[in-house]
C-alpha atoms as a PDB file:
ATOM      1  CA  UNK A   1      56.098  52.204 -43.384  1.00  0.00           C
ATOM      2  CA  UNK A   2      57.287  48.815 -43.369  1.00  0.00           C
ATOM      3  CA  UNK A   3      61.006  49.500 -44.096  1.00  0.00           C
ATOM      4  CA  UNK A   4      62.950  50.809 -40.507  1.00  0.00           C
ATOM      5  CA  UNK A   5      64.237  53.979 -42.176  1.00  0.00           C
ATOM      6  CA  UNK A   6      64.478  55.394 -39.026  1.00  0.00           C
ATOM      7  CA  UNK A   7      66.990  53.209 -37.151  1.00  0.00           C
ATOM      8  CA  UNK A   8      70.220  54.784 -37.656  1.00  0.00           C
ATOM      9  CA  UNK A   9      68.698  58.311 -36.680  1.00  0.00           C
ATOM     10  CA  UNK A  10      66.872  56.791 -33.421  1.00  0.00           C
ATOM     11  CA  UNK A  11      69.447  57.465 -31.310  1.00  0.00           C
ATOM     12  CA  UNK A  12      70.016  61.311 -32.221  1.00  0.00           C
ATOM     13  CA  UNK A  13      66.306  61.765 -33.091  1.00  0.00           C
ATOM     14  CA  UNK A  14      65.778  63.825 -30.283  1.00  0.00           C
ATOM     15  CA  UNK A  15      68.712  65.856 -30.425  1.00  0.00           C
ATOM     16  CA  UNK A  16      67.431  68.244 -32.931  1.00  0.00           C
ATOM     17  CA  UNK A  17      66.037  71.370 -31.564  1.00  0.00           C
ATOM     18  CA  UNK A  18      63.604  72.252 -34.588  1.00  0.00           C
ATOM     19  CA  UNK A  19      61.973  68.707 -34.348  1.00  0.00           C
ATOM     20  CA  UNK A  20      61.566  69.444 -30.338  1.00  0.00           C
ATOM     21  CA  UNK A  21      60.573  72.592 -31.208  1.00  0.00           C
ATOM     22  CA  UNK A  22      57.374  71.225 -33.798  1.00  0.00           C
ATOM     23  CA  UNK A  23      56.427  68.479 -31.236  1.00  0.00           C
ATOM     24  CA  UNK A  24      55.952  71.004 -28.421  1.00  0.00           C
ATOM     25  CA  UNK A  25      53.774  73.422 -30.566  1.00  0.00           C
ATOM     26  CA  UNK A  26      52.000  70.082 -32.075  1.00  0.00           C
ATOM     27  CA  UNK A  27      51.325  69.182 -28.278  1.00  0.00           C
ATOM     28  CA  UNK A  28      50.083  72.728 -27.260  1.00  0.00           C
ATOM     29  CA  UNK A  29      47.751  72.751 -30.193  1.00  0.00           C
ATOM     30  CA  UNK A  30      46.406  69.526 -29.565  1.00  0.00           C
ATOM     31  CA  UNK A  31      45.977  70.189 -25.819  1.00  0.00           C
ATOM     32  CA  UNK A  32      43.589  73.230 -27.065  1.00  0.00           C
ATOM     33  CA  UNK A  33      41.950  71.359 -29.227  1.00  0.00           C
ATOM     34  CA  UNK A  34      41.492  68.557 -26.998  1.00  0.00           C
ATOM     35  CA  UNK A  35      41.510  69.503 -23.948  1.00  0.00           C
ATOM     36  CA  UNK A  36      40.497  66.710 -20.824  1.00  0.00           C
ATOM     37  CA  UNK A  37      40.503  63.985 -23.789  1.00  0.00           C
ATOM     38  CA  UNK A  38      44.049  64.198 -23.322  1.00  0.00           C
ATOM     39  CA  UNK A  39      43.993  62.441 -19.908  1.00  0.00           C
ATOM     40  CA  UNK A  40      42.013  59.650 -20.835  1.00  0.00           C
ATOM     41  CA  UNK A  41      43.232  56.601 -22.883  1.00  0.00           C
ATOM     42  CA  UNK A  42      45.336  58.394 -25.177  1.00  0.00           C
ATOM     43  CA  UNK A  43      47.015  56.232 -28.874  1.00  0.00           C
ATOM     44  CA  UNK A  44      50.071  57.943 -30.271  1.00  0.00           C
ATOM     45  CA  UNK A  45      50.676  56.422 -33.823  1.00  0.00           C
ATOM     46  CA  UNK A  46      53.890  56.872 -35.401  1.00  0.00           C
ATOM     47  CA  UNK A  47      55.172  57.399 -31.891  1.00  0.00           C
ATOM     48  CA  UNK A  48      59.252  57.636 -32.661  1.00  0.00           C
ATOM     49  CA  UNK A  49      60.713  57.873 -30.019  1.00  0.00           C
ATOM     50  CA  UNK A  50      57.977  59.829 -28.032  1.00  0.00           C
ATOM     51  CA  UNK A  51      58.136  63.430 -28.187  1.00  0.00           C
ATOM     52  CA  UNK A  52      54.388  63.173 -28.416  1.00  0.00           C
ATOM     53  CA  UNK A  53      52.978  60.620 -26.093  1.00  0.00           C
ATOM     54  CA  UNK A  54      55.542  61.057 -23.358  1.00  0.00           C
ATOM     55  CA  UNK A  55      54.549  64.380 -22.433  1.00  0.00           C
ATOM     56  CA  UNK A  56      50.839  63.260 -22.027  1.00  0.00           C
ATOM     57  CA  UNK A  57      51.775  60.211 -19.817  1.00  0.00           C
ATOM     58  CA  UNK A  58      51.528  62.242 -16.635  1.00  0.00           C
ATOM     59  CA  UNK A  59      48.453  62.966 -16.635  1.00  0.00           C
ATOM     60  CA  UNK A  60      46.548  60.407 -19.445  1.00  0.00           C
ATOM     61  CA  UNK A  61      45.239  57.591 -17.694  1.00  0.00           C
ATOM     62  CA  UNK A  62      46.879  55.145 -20.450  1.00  0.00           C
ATOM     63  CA  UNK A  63      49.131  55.738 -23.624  1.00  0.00           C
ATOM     64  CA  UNK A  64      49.254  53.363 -26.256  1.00  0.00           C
ATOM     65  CA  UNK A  65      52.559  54.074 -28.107  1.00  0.00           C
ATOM     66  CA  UNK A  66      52.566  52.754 -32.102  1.00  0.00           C
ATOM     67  CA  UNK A  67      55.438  52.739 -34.387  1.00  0.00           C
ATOM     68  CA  UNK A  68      56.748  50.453 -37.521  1.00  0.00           C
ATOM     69  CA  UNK A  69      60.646  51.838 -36.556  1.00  0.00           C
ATOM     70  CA  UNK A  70      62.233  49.107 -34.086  1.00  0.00           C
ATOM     71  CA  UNK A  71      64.853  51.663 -33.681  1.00  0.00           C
ATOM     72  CA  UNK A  72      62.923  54.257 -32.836  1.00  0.00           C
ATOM     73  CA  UNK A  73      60.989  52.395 -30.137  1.00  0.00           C
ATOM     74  CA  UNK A  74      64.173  50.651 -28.259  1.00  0.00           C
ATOM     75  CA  UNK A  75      64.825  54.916 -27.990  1.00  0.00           C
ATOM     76  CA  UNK A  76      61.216  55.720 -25.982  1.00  0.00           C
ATOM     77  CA  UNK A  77      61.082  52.078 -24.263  1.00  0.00           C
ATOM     78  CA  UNK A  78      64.725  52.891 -22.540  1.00  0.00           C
ATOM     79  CA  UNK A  79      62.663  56.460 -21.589  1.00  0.00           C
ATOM     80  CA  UNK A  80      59.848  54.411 -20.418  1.00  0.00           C
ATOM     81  CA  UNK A  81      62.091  52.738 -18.368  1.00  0.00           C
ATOM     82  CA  UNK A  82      64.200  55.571 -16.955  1.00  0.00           C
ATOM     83  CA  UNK A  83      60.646  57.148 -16.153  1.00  0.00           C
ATOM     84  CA  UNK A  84      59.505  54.153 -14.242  1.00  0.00           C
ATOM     85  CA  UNK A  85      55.647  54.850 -15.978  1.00  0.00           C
ATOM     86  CA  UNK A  86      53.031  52.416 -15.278  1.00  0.00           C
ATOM     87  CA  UNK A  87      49.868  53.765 -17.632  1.00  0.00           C
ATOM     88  CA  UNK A  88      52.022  53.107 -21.023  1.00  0.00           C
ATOM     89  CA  UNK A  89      51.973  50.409 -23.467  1.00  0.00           C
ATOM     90  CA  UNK A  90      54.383  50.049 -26.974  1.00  0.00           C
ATOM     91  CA  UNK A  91      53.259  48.214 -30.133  1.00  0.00           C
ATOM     92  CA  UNK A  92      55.187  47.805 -32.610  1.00  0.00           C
ATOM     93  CA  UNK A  93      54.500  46.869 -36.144  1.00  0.00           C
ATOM     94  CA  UNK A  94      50.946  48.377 -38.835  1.00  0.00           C
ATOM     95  CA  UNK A  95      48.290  49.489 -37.282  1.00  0.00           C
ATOM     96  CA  UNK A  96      45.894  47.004 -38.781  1.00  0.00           C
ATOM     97  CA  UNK A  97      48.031  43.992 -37.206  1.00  0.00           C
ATOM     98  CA  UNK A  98      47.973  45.141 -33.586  1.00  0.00           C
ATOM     99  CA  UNK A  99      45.274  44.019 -31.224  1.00  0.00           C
ATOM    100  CA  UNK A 100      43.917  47.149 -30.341  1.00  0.00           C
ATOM    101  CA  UNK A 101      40.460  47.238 -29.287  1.00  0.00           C
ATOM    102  CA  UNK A 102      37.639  49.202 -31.117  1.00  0.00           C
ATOM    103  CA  UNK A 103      36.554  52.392 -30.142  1.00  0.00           C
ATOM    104  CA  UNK A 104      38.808  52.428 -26.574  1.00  0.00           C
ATOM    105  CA  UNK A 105      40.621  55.951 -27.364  1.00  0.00           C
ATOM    106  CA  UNK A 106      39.555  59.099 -26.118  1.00  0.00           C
ATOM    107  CA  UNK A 107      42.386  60.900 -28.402  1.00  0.00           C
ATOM    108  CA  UNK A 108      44.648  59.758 -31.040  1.00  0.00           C
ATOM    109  CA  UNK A 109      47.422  62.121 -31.976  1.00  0.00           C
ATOM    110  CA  UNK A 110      49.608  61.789 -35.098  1.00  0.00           C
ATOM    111  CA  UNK A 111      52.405  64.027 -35.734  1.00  0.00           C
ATOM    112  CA  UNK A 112      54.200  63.540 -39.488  1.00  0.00           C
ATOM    113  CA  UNK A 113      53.610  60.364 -39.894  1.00  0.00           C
ATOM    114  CA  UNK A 114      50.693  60.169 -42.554  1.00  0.00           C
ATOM    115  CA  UNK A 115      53.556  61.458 -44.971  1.00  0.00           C
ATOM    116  CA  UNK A 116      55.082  58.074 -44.224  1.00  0.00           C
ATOM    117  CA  UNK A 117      51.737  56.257 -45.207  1.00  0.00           C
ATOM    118  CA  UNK A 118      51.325  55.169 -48.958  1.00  0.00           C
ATOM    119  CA  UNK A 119      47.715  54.314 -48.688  1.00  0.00           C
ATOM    120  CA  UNK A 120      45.975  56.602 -46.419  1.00  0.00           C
ATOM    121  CA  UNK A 121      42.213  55.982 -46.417  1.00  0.00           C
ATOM    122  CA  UNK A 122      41.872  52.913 -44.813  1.00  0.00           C
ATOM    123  CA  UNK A 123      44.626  53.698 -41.764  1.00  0.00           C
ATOM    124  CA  UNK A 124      42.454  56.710 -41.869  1.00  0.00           C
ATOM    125  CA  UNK A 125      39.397  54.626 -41.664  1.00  0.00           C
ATOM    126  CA  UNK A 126      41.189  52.177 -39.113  1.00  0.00           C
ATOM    127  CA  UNK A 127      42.039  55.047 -36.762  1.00  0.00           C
ATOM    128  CA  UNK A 128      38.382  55.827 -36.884  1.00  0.00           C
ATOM    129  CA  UNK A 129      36.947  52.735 -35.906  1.00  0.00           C
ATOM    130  CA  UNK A 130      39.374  52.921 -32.396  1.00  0.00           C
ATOM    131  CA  UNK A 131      38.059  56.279 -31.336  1.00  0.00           C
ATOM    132  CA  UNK A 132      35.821  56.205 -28.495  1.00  0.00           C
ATOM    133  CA  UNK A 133      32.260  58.260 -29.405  1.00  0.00           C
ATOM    134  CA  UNK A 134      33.162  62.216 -28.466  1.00  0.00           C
ATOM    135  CA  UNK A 135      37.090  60.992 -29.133  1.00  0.00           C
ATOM    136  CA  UNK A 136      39.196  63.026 -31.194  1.00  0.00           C
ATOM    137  CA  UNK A 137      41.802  62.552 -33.940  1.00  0.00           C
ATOM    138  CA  UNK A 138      44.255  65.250 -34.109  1.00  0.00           C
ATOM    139  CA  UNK A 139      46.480  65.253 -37.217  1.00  0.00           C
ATOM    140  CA  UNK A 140      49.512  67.161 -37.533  1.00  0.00           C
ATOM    141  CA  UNK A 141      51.556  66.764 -40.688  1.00  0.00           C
ATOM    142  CA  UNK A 142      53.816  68.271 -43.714  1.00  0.00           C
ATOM    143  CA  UNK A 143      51.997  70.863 -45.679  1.00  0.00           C
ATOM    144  CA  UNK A 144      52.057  70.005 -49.754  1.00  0.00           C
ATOM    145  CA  UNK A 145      55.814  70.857 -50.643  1.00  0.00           C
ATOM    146  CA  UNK A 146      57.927  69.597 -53.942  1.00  0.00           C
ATOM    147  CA  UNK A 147      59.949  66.746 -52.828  1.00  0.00           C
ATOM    148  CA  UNK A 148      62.774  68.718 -51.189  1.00  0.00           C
ATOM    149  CA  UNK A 149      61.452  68.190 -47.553  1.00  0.00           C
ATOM    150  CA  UNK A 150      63.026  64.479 -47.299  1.00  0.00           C
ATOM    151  CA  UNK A 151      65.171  64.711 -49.678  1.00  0.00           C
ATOM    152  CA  UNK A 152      67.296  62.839 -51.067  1.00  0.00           C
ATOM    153  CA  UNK A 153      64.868  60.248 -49.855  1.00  0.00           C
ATOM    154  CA  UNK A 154      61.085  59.728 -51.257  1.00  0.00           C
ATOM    155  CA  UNK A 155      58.139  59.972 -49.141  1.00  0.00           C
ATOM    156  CA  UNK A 156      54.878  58.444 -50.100  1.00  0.00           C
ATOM    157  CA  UNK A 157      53.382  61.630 -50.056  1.00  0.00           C
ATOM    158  CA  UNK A 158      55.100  65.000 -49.853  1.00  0.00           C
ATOM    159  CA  UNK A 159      52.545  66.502 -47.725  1.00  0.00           C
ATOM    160  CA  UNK A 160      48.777  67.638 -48.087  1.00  0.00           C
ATOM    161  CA  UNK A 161      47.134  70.680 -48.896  1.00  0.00           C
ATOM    162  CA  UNK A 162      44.599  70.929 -45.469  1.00  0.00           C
ATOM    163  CA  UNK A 163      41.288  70.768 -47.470  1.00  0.00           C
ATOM    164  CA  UNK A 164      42.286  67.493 -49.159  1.00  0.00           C
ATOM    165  CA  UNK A 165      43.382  65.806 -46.355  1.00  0.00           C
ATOM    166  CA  UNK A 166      40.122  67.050 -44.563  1.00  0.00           C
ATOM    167  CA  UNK A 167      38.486  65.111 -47.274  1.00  0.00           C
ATOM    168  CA  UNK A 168      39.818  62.187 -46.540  1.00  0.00           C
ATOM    169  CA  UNK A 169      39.083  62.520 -43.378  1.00  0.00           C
ATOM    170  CA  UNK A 170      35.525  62.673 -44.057  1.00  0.00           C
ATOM    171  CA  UNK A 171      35.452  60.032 -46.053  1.00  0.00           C
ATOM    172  CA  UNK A 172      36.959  57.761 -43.105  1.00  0.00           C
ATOM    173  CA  UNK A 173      33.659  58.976 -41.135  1.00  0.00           C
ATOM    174  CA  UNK A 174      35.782  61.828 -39.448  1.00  0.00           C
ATOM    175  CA  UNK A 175      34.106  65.127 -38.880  1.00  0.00           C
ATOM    176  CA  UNK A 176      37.296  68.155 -38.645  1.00  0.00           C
ATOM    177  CA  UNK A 177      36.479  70.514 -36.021  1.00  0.00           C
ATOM    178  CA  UNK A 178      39.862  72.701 -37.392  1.00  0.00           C
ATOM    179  CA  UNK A 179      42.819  73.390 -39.105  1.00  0.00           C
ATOM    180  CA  UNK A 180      45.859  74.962 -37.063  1.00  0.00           C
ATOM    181  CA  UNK A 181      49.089  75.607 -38.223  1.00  0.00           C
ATOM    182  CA  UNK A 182      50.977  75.142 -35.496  1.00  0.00           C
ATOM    183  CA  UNK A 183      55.032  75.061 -36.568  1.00  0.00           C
ATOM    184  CA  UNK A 184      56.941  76.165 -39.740  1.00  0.00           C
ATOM    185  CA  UNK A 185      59.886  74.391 -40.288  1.00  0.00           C
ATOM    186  CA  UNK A 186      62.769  76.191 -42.933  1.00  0.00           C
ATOM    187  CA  UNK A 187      64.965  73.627 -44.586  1.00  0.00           C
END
């Protein structure tokens, strides 16, 4: 994700009601899954422009917001500032160049970013290694489709089928707990 794809669509990003729409269920599945992780130190990785993290702010007692997309996070810092929050922190650039300390997160939530990811074992393996013991990973992303999702642009991958990306999820030392589907989106 080192290209800022995203830049030009920052600015509208939240203005589309079906990608509101698949953050809110990702967030109420996640919140069952969970549960009182979600107010500790919380990481949101491929944050956007927050339709993830934000939500948790109030009541997380820190969120780490990640994101390659400089667009995307001048979007949720002018939030950040509008919401006057004190427990939130952006980073911006690939996860294995930030500073991030080592088992500090009680939950990690990504929503459609692995997609984005061309190599996905050892962010898999990275994310891992900054859970907190009893933390939790939750993982929401494309199911396996042909292409036509993004197109006319290319994805690294055009989604997983949910027992192979459990696999390698196991293989990064993760242990999956359980597969929700939690939005459909029609294109």
């Amino acid at each position: 994700m080192t290209q800022d794809s995203f830049a030009e669509r920052a600015a509208k990003w939240d203005q589309n009601p079906e990608r509101v729409a698949a953050a809110k269920a990702f967030l109420h599945a996640a919140a069952d899954l969970a549960g009182e992780r979600l107010e500790g130190r919380v990481l949101d990785f491929g944050a956007g422009t927050g339709l993830i993290g934000l939500p948790l702010a109030a009541k997380a007692r820190r969120v780490d917001f990640v994101d390659t997309s400089a667009g995307m996070l001048e979007v949720l810092r002018g939030k950040l500032a509008a919401l006057g929050l004190a427990n939130v922190v952006t980073h911006m650039g690939e996860l294995d160049d930030l500073a991030l300390p080592s088992a500090a997160f009680d939950a990690i939530l990504t929503n459609n970013a692995l997609h984005h990811v061309a190599d996905i074992p050892p962010l898999l393996r990275r994310l891992a290694a900054l859970l907190a013991p009893g933390g939790a990973l939750l993982v929401g992303d494309v199911a396996e489709e042909d292409g036509s999702f993004h197109a006319p642009n290319v994805v690294p991958h055009n989604g997983f089928r949910p027992e192979a990306l459990g696999a390698l999820l196991e293989a990064a030392g993760l242990r999956v707990a359980a597969t929700v589907r939690h939005h459909t989106i029609h294109k």
